[in-house]
PDB file of N, CA and C in Angstrom:
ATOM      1  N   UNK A   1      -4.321  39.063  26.063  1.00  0.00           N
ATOM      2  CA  UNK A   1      -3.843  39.159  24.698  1.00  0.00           C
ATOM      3  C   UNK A   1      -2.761  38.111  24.423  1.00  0.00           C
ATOM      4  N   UNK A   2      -2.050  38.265  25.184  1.00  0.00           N
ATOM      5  CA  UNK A   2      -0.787  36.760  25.570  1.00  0.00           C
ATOM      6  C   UNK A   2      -1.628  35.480  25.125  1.00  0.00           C
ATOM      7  N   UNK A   3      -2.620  35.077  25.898  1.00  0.00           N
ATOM      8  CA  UNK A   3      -3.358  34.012  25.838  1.00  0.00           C
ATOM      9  C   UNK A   3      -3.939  33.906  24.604  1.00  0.00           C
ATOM     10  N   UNK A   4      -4.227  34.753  24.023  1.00  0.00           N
ATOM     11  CA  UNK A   4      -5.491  34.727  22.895  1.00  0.00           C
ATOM     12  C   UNK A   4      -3.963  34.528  21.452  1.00  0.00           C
ATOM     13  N   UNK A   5      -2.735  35.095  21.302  1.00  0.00           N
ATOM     14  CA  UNK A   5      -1.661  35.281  20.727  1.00  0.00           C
ATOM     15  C   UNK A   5      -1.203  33.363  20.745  1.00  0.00           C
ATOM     16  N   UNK A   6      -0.468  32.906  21.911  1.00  0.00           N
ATOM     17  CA  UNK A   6      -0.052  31.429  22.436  1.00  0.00           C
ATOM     18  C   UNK A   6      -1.286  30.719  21.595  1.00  0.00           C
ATOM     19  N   UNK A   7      -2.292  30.744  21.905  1.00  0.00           N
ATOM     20  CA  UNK A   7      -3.348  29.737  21.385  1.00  0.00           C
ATOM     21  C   UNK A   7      -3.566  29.986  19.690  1.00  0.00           C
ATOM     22  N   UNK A   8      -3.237  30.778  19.120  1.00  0.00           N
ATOM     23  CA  UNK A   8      -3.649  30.889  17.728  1.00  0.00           C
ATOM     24  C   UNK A   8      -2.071  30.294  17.430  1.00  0.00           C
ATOM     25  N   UNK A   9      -1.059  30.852  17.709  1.00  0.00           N
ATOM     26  CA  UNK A   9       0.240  29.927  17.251  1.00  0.00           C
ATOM     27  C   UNK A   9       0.253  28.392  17.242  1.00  0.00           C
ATOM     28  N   UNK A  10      -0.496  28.341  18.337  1.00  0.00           N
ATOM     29  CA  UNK A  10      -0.620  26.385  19.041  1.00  0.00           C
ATOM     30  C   UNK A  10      -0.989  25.709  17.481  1.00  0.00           C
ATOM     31  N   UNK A  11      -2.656  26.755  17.843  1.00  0.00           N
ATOM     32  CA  UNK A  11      -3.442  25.639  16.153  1.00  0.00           C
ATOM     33  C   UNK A  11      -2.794  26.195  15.334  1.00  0.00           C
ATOM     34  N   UNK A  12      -1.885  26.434  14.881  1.00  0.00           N
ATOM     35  CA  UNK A  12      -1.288  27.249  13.616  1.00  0.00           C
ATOM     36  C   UNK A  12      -0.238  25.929  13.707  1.00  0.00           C
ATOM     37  N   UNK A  13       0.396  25.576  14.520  1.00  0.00           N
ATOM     38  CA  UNK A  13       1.729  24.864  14.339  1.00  0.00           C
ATOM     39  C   UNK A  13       0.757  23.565  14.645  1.00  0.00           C
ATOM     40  N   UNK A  14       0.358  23.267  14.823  1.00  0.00           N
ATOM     41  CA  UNK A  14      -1.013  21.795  15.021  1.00  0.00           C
ATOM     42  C   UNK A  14      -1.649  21.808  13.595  1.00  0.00           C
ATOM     43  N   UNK A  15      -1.743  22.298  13.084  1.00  0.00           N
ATOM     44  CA  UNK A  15      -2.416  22.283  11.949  1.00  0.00           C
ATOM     45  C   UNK A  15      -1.282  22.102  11.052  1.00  0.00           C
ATOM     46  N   UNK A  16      -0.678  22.502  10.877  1.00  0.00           N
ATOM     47  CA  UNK A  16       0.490  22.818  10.020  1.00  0.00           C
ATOM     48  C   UNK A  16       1.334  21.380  10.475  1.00  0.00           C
ATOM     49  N   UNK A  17       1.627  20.818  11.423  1.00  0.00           N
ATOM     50  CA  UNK A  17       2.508  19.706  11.421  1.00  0.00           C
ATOM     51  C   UNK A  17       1.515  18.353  10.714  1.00  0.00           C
ATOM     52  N   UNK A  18       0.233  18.263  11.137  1.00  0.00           N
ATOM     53  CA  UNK A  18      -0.653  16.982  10.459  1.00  0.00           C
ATOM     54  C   UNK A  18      -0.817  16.999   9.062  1.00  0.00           C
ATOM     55  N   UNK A  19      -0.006  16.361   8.720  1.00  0.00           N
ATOM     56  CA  UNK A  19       0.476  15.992   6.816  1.00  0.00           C
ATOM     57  C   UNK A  19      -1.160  15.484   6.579  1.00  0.00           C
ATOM     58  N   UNK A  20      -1.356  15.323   5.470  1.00  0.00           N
ATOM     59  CA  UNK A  20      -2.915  14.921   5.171  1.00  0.00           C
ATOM     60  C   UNK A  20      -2.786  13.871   4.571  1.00  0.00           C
ATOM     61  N   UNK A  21      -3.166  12.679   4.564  1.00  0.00           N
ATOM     62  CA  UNK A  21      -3.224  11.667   3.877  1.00  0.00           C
ATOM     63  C   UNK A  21      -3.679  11.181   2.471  1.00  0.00           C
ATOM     64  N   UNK A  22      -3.386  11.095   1.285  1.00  0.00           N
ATOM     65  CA  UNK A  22      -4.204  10.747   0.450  1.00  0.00           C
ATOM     66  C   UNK A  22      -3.794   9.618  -0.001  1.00  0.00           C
ATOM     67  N   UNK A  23      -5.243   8.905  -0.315  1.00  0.00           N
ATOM     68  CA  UNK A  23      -5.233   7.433  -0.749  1.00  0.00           C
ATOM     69  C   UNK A  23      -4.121   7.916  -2.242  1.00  0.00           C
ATOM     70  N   UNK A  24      -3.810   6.780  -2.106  1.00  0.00           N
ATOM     71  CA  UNK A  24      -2.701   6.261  -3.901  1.00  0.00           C
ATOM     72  C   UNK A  24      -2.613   5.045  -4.073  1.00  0.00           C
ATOM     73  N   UNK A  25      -2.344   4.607  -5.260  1.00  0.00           N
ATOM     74  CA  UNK A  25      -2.383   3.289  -5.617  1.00  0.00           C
ATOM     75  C   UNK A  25      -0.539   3.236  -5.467  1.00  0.00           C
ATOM     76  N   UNK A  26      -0.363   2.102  -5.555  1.00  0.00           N
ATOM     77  CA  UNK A  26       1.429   1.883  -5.028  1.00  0.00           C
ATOM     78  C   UNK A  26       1.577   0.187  -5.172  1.00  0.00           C
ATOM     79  N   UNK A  27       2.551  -0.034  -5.629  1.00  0.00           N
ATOM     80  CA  UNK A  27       3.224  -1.506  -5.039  1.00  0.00           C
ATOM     81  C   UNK A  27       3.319  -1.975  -4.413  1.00  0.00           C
ATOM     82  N   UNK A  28       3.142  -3.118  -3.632  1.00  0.00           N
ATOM     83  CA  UNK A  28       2.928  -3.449  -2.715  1.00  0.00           C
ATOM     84  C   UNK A  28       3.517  -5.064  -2.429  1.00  0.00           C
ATOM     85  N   UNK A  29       4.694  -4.965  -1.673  1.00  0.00           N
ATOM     86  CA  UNK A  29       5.003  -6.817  -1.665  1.00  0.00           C
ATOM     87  C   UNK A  29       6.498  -6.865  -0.270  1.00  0.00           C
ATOM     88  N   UNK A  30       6.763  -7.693  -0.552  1.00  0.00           N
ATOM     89  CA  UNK A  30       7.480  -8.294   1.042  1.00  0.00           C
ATOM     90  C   UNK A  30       8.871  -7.039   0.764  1.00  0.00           C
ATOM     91  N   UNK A  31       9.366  -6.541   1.548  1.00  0.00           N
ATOM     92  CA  UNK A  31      10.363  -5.510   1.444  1.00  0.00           C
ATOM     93  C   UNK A  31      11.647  -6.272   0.913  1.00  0.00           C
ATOM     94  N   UNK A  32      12.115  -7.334   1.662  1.00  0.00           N
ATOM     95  CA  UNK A  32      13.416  -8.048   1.842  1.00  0.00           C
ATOM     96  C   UNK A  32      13.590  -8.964   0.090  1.00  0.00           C
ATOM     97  N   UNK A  33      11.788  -9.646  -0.222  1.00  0.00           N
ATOM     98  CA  UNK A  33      12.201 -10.362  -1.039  1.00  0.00           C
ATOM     99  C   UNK A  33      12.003  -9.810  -2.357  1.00  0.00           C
ATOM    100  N   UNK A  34      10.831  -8.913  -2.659  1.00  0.00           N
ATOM    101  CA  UNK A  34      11.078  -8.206  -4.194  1.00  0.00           C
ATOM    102  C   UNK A  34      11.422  -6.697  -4.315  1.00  0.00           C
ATOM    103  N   UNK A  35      11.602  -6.021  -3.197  1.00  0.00           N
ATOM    104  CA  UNK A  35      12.549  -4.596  -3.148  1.00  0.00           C
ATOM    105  C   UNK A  35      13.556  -4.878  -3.111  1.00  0.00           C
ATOM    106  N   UNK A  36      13.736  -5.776  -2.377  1.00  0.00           N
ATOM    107  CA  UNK A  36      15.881  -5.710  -2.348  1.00  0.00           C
ATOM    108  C   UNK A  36      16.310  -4.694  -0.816  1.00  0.00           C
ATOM    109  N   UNK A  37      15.203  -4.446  -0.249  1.00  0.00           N
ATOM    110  CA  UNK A  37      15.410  -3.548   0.869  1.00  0.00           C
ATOM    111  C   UNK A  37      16.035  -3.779   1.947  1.00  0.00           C
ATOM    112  N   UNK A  38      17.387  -3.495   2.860  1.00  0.00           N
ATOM    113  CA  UNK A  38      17.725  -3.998   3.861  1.00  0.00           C
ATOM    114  C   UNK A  38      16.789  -4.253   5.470  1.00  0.00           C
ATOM    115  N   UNK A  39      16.384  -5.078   6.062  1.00  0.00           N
ATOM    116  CA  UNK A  39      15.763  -5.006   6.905  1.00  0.00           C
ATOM    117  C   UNK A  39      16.064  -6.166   7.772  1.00  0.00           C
ATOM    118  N   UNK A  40      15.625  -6.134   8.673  1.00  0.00           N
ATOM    119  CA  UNK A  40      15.975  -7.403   9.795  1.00  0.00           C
ATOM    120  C   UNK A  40      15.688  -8.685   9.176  1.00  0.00           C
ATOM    121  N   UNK A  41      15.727  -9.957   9.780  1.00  0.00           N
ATOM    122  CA  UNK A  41      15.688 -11.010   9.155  1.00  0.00           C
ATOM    123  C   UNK A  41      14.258 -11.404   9.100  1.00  0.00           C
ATOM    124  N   UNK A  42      14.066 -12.280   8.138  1.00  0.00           N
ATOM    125  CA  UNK A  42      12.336 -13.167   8.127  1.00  0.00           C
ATOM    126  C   UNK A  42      11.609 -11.844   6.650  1.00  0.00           C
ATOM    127  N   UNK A  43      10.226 -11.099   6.640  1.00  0.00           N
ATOM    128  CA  UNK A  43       9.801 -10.776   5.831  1.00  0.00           C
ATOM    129  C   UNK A  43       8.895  -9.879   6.199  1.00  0.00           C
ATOM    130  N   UNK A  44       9.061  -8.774   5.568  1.00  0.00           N
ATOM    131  CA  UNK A  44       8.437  -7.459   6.315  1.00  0.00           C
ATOM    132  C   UNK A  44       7.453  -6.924   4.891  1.00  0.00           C
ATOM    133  N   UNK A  45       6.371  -6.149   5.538  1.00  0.00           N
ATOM    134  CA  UNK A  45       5.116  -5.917   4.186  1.00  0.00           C
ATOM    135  C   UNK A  45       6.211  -4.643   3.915  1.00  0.00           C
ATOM    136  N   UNK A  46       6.142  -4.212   2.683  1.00  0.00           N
ATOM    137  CA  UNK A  46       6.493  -2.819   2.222  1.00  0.00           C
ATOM    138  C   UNK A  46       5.861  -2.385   0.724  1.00  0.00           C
ATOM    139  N   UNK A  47       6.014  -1.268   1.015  1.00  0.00           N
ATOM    140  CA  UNK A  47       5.138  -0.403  -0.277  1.00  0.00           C
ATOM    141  C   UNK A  47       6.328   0.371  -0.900  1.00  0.00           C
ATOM    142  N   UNK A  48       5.967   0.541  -2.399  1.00  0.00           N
ATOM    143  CA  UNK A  48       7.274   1.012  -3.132  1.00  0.00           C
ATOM    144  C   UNK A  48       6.002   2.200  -3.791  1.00  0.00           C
ATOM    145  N   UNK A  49       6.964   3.352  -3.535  1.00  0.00           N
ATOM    146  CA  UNK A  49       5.757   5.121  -4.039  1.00  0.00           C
ATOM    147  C   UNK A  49       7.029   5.353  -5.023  1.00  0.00           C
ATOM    148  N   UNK A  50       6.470   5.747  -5.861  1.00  0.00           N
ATOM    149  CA  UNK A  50       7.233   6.222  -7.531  1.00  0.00           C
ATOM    150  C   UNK A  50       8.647   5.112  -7.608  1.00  0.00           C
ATOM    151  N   UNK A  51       9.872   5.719  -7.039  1.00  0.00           N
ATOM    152  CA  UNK A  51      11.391   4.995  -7.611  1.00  0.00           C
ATOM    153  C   UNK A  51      11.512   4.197  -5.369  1.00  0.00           C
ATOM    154  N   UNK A  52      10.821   4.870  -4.514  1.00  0.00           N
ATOM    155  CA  UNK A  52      11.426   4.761  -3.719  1.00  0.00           C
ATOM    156  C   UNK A  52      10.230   3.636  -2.504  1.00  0.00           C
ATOM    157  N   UNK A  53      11.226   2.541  -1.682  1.00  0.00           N
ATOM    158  CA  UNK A  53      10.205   1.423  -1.267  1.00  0.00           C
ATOM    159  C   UNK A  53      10.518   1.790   0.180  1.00  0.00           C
ATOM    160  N   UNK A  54       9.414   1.352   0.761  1.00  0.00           N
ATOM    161  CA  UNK A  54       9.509   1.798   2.444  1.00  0.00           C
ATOM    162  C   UNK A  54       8.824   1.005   3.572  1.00  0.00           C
ATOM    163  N   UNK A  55       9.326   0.121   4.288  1.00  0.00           N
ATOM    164  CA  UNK A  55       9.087  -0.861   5.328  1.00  0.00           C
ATOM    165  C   UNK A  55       7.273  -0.064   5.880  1.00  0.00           C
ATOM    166  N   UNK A  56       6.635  -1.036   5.742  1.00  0.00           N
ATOM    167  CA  UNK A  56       5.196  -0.525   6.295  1.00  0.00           C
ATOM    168  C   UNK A  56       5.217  -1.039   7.750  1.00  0.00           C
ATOM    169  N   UNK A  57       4.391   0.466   8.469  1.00  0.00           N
ATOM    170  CA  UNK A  57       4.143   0.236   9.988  1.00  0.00           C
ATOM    171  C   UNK A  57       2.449   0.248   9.780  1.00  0.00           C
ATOM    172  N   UNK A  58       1.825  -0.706  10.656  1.00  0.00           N
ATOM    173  CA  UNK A  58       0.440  -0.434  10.989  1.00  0.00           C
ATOM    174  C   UNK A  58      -0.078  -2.162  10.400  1.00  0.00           C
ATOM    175  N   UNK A  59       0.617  -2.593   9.097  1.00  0.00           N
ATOM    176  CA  UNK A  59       0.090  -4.014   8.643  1.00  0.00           C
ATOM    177  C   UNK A  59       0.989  -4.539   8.578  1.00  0.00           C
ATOM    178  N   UNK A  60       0.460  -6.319   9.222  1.00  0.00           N
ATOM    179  CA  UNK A  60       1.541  -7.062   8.741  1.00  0.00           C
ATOM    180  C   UNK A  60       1.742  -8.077   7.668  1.00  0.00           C
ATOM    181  N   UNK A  61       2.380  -8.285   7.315  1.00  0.00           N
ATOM    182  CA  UNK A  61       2.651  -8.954   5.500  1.00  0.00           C
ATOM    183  C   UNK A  61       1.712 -10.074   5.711  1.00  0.00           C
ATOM    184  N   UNK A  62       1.477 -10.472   6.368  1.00  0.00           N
ATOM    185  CA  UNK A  62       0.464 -12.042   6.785  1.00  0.00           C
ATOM    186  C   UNK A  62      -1.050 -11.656   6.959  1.00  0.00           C
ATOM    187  N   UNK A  63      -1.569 -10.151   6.721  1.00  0.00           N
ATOM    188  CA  UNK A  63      -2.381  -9.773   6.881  1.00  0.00           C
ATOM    189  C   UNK A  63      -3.636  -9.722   5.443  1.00  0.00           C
ATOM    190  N   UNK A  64      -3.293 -10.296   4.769  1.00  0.00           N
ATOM    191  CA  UNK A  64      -3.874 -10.323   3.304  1.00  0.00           C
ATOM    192  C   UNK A  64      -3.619 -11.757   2.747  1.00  0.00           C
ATOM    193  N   UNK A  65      -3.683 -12.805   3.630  1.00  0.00           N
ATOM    194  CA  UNK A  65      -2.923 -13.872   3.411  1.00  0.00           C
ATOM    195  C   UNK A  65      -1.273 -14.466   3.261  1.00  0.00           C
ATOM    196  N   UNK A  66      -1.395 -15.759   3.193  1.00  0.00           N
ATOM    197  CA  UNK A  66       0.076 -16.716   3.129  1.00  0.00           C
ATOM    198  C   UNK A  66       0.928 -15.332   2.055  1.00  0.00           C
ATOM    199  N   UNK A  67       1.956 -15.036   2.637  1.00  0.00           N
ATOM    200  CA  UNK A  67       3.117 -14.409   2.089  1.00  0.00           C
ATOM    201  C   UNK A  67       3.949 -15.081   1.311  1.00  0.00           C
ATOM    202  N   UNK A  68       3.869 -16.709   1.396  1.00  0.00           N
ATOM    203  CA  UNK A  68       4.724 -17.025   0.668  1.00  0.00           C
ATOM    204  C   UNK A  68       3.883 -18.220  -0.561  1.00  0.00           C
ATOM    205  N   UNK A  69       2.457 -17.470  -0.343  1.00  0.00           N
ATOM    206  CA  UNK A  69       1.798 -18.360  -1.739  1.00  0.00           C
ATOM    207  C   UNK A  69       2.229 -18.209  -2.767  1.00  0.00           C
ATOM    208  N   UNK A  70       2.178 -18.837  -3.501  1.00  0.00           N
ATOM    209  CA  UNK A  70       3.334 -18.834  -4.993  1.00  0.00           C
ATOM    210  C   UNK A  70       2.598 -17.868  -6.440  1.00  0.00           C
ATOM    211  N   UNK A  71       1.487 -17.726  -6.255  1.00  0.00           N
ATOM    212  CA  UNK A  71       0.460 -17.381  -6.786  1.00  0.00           C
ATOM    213  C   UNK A  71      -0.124 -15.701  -6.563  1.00  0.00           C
ATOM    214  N   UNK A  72       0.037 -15.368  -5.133  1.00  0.00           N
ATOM    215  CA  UNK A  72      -0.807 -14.343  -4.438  1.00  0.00           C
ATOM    216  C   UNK A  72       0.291 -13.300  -3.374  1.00  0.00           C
ATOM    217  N   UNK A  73       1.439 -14.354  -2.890  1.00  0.00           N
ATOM    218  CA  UNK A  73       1.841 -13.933  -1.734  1.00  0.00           C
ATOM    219  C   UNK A  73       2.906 -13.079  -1.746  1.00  0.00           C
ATOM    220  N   UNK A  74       3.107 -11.784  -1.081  1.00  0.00           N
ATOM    221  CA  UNK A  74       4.014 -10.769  -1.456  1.00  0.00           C
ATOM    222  C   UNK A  74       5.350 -11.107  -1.205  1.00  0.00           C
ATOM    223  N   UNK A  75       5.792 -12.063  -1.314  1.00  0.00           N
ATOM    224  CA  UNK A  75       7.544 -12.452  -1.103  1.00  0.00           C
ATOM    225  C   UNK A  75       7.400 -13.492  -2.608  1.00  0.00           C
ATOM    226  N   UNK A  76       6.318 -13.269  -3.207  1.00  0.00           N
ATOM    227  CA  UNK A  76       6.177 -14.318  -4.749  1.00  0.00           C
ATOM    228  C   UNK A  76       6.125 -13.676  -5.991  1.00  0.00           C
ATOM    229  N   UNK A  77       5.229 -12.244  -5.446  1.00  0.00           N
ATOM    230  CA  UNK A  77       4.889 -11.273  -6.420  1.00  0.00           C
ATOM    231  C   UNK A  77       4.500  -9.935  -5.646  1.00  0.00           C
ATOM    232  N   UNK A  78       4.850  -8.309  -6.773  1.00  0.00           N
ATOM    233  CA  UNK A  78       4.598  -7.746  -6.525  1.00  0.00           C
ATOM    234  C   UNK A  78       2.808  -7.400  -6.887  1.00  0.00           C
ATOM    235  N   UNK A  79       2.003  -6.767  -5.998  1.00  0.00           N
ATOM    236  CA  UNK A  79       0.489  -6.509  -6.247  1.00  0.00           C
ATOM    237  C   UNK A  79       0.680  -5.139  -5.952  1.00  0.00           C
ATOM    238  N   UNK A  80      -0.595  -4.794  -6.435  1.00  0.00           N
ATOM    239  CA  UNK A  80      -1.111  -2.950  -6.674  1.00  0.00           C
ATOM    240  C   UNK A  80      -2.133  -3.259  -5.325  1.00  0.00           C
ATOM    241  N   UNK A  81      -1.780  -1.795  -4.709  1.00  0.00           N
ATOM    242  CA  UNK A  81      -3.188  -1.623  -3.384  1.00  0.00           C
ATOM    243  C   UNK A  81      -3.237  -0.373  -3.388  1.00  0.00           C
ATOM    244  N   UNK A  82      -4.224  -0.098  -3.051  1.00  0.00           N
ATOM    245  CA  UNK A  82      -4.304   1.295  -2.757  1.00  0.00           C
ATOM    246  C   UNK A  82      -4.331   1.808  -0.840  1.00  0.00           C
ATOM    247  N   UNK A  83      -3.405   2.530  -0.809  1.00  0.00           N
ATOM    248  CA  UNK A  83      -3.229   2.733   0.636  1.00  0.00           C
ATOM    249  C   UNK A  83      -3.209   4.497   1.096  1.00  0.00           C
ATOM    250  N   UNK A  84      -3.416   4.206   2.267  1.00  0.00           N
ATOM    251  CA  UNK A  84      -3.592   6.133   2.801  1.00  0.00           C
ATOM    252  C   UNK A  84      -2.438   5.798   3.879  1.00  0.00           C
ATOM    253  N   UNK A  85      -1.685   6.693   4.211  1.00  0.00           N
ATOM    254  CA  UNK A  85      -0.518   7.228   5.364  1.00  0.00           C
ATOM    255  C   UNK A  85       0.359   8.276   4.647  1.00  0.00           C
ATOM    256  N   UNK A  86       1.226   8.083   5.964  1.00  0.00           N
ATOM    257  CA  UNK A  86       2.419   9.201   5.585  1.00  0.00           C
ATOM    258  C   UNK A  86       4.022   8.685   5.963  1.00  0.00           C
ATOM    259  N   UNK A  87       4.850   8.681   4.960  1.00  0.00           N
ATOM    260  CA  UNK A  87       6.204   8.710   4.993  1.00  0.00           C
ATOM    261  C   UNK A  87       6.661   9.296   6.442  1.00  0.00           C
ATOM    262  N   UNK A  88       7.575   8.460   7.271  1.00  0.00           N
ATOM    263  CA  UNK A  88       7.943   9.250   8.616  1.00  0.00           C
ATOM    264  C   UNK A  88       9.110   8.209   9.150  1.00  0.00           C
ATOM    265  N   UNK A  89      10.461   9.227   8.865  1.00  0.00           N
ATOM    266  CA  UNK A  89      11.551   8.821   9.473  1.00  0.00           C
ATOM    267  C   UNK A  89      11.997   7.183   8.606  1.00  0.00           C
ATOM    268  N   UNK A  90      11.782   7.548   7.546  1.00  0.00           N
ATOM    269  CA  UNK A  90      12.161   6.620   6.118  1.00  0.00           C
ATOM    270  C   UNK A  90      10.931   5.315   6.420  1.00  0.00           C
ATOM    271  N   UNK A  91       9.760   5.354   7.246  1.00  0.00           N
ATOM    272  CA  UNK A  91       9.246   4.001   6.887  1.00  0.00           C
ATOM    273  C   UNK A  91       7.578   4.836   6.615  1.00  0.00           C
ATOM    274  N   UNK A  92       6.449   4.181   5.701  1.00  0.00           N
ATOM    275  CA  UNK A  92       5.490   4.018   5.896  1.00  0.00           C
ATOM    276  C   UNK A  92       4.236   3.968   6.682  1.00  0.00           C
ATOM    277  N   UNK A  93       3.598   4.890   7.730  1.00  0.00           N
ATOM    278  CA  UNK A  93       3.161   4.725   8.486  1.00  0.00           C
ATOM    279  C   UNK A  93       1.566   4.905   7.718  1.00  0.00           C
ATOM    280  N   UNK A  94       1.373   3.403   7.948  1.00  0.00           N
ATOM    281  CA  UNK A  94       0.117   3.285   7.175  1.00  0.00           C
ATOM    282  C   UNK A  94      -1.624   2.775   8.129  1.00  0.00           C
ATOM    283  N   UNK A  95      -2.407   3.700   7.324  1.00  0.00           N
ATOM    284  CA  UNK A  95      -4.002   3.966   8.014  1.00  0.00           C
ATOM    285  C   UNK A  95      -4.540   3.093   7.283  1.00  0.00           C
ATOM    286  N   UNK A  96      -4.452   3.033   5.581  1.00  0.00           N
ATOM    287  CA  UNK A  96      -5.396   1.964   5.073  1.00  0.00           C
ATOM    288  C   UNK A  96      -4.593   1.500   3.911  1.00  0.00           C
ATOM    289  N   UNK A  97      -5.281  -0.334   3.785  1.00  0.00           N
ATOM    290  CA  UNK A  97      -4.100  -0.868   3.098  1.00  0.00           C
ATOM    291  C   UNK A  97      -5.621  -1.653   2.402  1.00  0.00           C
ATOM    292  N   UNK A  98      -5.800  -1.432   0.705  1.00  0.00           N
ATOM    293  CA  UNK A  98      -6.866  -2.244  -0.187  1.00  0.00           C
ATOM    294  C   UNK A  98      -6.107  -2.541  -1.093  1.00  0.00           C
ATOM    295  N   UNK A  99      -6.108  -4.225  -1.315  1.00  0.00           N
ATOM    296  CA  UNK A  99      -5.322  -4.794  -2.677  1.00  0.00           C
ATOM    297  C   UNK A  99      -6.345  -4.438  -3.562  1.00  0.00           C
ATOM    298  N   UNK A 100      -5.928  -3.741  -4.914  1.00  0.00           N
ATOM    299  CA  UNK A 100      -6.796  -3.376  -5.913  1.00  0.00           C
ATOM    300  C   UNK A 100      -6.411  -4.448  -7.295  1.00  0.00           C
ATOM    301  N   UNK A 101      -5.648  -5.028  -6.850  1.00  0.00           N
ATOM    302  CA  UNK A 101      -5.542  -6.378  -8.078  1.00  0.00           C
ATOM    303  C   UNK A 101      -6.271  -7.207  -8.388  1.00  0.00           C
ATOM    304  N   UNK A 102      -6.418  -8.063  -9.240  1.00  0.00           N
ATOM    305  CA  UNK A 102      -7.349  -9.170  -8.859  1.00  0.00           C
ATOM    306  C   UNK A 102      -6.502 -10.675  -9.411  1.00  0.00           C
ATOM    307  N   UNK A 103      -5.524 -10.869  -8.495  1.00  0.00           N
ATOM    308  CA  UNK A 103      -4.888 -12.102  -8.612  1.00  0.00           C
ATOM    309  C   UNK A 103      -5.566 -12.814  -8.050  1.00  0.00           C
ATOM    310  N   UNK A 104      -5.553 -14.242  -8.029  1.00  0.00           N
ATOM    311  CA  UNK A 104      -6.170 -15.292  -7.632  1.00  0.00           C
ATOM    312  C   UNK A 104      -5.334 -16.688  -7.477  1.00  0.00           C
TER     313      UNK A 104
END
């Protein structure tokens, strides 16, 4: 009964800690140069959700092309993507990253 009690708590608190992901559309551009966000030096990808912007883990800003194209590149302009993760320990931990803009 012990055993059968321990194991239903387990998946109860396993289930209950995995946040669910849903895709959203969001902002999307270099943290340091159009958030204003403090971060180490050089240029980090980040996503801005409603008022608040958050250093992305999983992609890197060079991953969608030149970052500093004048035209396209997220330290030039902010772009719309649609992305899936979860907020964790103030940064972005991101599964999928689609630019839904159509700059050129």
């Amino acid at each position: 009964m012990k055993k059968i009690l321990f194991l239903s708590l387990f998946i109860i608190a396993f289930s209950c800690s995995n946040k669910k992901e849903i895709p959203q559309v969001v902002e999307i551009a270099c943290g340091q140069c159009q958030f204003s966000l403090d971060g180490p030096a050089g240029c980090d990808l980040a996503v801005r959700i409603g008022d608040e912007a958050y250093f992305v883990d999983g992609f890197d800003i060079d991953a969608f092309g030149d970052a500093h194209d004048e035209h396209t590149g997220f330290c030039e302009v902010i772009r719309k993507a649609e992305v899936s993760g979860i907020v964790k320990k103030g940064r972005f931990k991101a599964s999928a990253i689609k630019l839904v803009d159509a700059l050129e």
